[in-house]
C-alpha atoms as a PDB file:
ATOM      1  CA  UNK A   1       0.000   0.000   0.000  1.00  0.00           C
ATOM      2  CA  UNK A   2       1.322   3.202  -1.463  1.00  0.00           C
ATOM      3  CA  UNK A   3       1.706   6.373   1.692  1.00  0.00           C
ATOM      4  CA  UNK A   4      -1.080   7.910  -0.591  1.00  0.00           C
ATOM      5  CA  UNK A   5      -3.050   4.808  -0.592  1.00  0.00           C
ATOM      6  CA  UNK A   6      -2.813   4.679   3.505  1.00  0.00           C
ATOM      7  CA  UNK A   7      -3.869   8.320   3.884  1.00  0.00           C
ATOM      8  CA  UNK A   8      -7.031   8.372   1.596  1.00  0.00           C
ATOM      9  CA  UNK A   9      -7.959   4.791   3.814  1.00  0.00           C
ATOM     10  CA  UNK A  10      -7.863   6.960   7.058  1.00  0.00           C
ATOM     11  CA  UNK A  11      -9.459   9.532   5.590  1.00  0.00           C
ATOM     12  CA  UNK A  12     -12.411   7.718   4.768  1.00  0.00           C
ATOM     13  CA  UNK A  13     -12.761   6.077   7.948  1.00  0.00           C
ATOM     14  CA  UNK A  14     -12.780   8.951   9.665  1.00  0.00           C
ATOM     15  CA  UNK A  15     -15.306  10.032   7.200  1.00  0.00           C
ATOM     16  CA  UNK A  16     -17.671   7.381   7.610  1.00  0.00           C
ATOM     17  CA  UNK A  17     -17.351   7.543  11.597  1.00  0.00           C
ATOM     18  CA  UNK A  18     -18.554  11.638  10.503  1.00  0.00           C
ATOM     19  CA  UNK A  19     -21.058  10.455   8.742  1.00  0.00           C
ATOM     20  CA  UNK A  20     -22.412   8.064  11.255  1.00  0.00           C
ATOM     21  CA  UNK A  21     -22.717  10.383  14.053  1.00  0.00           C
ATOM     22  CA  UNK A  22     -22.937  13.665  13.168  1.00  0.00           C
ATOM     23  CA  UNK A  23     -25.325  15.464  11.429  1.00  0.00           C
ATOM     24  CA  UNK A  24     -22.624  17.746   9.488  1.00  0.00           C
ATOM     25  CA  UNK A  25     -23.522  18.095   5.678  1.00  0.00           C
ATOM     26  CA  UNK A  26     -21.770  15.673   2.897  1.00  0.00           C
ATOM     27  CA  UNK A  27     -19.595  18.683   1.597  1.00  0.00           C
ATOM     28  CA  UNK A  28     -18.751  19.465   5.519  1.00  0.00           C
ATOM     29  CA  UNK A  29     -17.663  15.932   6.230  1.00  0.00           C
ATOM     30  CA  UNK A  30     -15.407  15.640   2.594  1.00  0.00           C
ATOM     31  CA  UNK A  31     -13.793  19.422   3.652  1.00  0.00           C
ATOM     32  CA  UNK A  32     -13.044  18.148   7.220  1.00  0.00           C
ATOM     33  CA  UNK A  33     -11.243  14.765   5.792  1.00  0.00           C
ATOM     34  CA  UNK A  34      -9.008  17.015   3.939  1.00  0.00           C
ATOM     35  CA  UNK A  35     -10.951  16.429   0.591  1.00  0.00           C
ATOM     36  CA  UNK A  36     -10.891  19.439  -1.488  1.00  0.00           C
ATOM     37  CA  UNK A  37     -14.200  18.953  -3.766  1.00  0.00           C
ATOM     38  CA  UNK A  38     -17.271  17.276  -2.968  1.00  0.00           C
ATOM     39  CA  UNK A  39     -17.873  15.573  -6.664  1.00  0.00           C
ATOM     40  CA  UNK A  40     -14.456  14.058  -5.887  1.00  0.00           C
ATOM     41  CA  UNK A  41     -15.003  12.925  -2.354  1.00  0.00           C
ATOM     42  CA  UNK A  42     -18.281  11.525  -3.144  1.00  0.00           C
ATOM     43  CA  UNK A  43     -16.815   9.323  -6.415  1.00  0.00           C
ATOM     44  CA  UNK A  44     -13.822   8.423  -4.035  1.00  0.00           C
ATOM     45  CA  UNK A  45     -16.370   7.511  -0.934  1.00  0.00           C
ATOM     46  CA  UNK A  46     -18.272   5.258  -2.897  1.00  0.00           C
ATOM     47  CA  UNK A  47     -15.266   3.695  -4.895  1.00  0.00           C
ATOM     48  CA  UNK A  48     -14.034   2.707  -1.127  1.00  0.00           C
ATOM     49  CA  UNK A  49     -17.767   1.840   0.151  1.00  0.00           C
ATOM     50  CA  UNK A  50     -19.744   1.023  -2.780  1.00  0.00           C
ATOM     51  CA  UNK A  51     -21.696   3.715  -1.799  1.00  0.00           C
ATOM     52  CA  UNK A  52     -22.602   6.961  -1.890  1.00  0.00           C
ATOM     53  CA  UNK A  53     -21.855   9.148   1.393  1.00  0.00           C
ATOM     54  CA  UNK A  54     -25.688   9.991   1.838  1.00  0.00           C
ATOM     55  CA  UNK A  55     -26.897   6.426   1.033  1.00  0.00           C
ATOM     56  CA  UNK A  56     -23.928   4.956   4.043  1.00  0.00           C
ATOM     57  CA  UNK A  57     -25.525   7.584   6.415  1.00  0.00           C
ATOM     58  CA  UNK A  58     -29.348   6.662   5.501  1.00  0.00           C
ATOM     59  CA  UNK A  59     -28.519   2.881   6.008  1.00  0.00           C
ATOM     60  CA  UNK A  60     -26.608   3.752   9.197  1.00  0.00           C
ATOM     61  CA  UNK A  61     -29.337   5.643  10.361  1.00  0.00           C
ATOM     62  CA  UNK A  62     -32.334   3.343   9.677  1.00  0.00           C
ATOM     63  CA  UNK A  63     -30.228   0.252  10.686  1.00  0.00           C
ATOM     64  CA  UNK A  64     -29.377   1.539  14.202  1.00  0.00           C
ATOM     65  CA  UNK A  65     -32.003   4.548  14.938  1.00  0.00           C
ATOM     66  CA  UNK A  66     -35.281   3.173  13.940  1.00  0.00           C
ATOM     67  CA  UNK A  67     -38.116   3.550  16.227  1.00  0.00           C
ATOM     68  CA  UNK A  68     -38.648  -0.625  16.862  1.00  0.00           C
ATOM     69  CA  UNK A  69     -39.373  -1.390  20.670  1.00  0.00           C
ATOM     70  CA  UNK A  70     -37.359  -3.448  22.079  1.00  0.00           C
ATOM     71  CA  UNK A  71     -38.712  -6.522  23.872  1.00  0.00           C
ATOM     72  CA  UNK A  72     -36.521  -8.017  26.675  1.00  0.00           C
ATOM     73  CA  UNK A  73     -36.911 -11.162  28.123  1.00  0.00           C
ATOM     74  CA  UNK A  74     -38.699 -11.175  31.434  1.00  0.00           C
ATOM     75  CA  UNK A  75     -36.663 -11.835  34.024  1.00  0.00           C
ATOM     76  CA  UNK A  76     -36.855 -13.866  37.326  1.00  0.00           C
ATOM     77  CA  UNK A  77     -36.545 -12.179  40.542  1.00  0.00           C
ATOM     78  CA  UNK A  78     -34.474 -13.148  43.305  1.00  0.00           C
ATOM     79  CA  UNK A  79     -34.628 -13.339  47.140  1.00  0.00           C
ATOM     80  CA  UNK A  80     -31.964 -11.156  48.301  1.00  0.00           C
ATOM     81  CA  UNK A  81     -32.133 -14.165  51.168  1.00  0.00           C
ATOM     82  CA  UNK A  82     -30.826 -16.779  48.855  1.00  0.00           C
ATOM     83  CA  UNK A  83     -27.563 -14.408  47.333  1.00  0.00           C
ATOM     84  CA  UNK A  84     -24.857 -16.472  49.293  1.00  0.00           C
ATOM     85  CA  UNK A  85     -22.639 -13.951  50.963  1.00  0.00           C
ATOM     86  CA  UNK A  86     -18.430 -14.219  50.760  1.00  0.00           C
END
């Protein structure tokens, strides 16, 4: 891996971490990972993703923020009485 190769790699890890939890705008995100132009960031992004930067934050979004309920398992309760002590 070329030095070039390993910088552009970071960059776009930090860039999807960006893009994952903040709200900052595409062009925000591509200017604070040192890209210079959006077009190029985005056709770079998706090269390294197979996605687009807006598409990676939608799935993000509806994969981990959705508004499902939870259901946990119901769970016993215990005697404090029967907790051996040490």
């Amino acid at each position: 891996m070329t030095a070039y190769a390993f910088v552009e790699q970071v960059r776009m890890f930090q860039a999807m971490e960006s893009l994952k939890h903040s709200d900052a705008s595409i062009t925000q995100v591509a200017l604070d990972c040192g890209f210079y132009d959006h077009s190029a960031f985005v056709k770079r992004f998706k090269k390294f993703t197979g996605t687009t930067p807006l598409r990676f934050r939608q799935n993000y979004q509806s994969q981990f923020h959705s508004n499902q309920t939870l259901i946990l398992p119901k769970m016993n309760t215990v005697d404090k009485n029967q907790i051996p002590r040490f």
